[in-house]
C-alpha atoms as a PDB file:
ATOM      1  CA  UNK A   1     -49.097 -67.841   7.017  1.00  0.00           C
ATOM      2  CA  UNK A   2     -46.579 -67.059   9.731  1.00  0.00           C
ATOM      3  CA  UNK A   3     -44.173 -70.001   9.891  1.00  0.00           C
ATOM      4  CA  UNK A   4     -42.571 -69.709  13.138  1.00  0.00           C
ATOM      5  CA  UNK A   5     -44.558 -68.217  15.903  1.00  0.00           C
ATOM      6  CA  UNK A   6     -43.366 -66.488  19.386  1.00  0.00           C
ATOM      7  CA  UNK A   7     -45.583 -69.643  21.067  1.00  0.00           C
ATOM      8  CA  UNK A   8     -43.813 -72.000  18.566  1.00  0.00           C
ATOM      9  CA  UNK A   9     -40.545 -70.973  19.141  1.00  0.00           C
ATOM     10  CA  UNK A  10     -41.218 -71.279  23.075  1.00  0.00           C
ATOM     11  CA  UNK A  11     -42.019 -75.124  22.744  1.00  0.00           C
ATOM     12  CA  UNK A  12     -39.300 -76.721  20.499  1.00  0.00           C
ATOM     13  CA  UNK A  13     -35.989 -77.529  22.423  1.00  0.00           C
ATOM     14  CA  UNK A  14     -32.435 -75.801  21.806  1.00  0.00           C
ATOM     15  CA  UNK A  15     -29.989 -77.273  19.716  1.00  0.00           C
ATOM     16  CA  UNK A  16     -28.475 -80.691  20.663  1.00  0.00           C
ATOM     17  CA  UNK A  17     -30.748 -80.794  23.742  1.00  0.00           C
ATOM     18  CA  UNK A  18     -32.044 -84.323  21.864  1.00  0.00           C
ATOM     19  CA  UNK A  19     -28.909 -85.130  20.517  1.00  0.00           C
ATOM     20  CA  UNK A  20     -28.770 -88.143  23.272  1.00  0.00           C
ATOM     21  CA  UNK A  21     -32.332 -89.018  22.264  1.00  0.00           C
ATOM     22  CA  UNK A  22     -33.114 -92.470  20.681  1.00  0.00           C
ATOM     23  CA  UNK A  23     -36.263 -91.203  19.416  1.00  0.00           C
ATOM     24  CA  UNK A  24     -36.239 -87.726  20.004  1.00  0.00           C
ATOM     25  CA  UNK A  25     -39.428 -85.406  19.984  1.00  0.00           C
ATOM     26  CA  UNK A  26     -40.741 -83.488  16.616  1.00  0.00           C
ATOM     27  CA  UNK A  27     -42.171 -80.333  17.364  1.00  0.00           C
ATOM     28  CA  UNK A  28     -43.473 -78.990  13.990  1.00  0.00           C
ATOM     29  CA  UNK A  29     -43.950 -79.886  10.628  1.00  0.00           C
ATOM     30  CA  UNK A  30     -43.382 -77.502   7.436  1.00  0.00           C
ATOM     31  CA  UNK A  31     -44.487 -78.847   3.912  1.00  0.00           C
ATOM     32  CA  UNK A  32     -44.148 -78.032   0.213  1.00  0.00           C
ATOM     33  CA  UNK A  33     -48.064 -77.843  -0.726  1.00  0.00           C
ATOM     34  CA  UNK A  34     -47.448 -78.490  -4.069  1.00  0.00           C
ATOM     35  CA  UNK A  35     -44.206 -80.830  -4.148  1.00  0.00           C
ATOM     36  CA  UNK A  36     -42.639 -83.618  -2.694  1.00  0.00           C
ATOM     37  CA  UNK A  37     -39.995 -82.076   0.217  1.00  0.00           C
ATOM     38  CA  UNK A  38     -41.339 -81.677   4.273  1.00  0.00           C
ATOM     39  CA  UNK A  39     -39.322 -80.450   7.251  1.00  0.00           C
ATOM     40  CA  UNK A  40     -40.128 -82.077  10.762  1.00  0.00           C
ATOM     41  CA  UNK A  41     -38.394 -79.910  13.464  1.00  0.00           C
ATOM     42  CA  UNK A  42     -36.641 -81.927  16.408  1.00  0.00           C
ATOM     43  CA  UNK A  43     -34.787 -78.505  17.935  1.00  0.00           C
ATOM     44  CA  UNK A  44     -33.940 -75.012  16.733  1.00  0.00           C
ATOM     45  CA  UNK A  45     -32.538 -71.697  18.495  1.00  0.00           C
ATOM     46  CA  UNK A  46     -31.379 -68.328  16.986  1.00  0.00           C
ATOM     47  CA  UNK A  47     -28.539 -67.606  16.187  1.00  0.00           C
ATOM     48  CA  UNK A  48     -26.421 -64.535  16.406  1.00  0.00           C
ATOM     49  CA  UNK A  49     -27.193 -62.950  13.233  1.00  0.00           C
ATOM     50  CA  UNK A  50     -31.008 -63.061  13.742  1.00  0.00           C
ATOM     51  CA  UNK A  51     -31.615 -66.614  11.458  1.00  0.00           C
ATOM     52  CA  UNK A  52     -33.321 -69.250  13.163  1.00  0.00           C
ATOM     53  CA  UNK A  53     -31.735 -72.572  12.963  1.00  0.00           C
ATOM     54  CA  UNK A  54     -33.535 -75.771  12.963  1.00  0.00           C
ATOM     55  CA  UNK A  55     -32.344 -79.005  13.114  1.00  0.00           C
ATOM     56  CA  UNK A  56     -34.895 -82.614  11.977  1.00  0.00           C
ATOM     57  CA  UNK A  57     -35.956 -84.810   9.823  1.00  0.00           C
ATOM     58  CA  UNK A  58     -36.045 -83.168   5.995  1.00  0.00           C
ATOM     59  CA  UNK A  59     -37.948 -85.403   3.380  1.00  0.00           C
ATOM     60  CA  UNK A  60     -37.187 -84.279  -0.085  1.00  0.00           C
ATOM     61  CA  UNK A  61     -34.506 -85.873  -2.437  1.00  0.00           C
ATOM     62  CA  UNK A  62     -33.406 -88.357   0.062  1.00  0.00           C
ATOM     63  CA  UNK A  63     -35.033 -88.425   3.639  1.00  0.00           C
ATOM     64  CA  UNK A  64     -32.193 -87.477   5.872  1.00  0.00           C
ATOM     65  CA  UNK A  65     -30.957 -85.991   9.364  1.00  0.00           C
ATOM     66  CA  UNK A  66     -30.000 -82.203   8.922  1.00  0.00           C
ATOM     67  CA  UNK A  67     -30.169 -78.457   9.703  1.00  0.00           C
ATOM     68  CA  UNK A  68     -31.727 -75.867   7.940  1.00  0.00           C
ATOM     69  CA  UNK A  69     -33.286 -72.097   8.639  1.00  0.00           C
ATOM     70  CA  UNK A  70     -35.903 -70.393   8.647  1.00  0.00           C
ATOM     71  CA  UNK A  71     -34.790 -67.881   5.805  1.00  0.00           C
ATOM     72  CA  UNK A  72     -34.342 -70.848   3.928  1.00  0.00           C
ATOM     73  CA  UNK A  73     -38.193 -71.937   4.204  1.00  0.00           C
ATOM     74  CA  UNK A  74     -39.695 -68.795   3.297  1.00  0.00           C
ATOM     75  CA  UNK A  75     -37.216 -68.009   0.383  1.00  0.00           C
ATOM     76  CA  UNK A  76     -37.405 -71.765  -1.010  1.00  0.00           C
ATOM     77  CA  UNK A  77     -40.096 -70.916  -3.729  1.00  0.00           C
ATOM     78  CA  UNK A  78     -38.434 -67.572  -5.079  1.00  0.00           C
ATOM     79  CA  UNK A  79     -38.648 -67.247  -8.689  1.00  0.00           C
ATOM     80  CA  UNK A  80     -41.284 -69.660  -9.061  1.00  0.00           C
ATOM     81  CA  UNK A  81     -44.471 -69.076 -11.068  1.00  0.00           C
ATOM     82  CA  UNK A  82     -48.007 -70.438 -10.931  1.00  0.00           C
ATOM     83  CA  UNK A  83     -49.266 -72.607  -8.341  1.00  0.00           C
ATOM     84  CA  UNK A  84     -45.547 -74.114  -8.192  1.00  0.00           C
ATOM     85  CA  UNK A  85     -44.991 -70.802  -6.653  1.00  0.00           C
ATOM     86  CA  UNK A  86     -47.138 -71.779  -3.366  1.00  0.00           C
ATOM     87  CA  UNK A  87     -45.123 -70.879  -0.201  1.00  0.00           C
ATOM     88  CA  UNK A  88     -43.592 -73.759   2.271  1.00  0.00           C
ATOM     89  CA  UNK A  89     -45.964 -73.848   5.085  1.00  0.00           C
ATOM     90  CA  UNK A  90     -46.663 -75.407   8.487  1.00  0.00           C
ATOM     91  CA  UNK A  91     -48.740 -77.940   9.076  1.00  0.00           C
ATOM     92  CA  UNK A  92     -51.439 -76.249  11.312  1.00  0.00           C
ATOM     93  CA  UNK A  93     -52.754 -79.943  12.414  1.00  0.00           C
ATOM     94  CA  UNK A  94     -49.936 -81.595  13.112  1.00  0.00           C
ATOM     95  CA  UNK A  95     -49.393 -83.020  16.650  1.00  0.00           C
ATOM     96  CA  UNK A  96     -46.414 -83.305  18.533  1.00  0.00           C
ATOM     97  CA  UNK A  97     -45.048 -86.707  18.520  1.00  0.00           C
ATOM     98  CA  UNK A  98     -41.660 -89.231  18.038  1.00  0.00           C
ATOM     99  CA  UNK A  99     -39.263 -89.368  15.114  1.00  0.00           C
ATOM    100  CA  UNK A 100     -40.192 -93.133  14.848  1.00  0.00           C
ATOM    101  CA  UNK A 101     -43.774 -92.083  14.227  1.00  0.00           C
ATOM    102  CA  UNK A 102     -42.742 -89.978  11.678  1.00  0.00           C
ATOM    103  CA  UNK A 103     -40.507 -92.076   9.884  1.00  0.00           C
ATOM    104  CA  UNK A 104     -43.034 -95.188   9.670  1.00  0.00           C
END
């Protein structure tokens, strides 16, 4: 599965656009299929050494404000064996919507 899309990457904001943003706008959703941890992305750009950079919501050992790349998704299950080994990927069905929706 390709995690980040051209068409993807055209729809969610550059960083801090939202930063003034009660409730600001999540764009995408990535999710551990077989664990606990998800990524909502609020904004995201690259950067100058050809990472993408998000910034959102991240649910895994505490739920929490924070950035993190796209390197970091698709290397996140390295070493792993089994079905623990199951890539991070995006959640095909998810819908665009506000942080607040998220977080209730």
């Amino acid at each position: 599965m390709q995690l980040l899309t051209e068409e993807l990457k055209q729809q969610i904001p550059a960083l801090y656009s939202q930063e003034n943003e009660k409730d600001p706008i999540v764009y995408c959703k990535f999710f551990d299929p077989t664990g606990s941890w998800t990524w909502y992305v609020t904004e995201g750009e690259e950067t100058d050494n050809d990472e993408f950079l998000f910034f959102g919501f991240v649910i895994g050992f505490d739920a929490e404000l924070g950035y993190f790349t796209l390197s970091q998704l698709q290397t996140a299950k390295q070493g792993l064996t089994g079905l623990r080994a199951l890539p991070i990927e995006r959640d095909l069905y998810f819908s665009p919507c506000r942080l607040s929706e998220v977080k209730a």
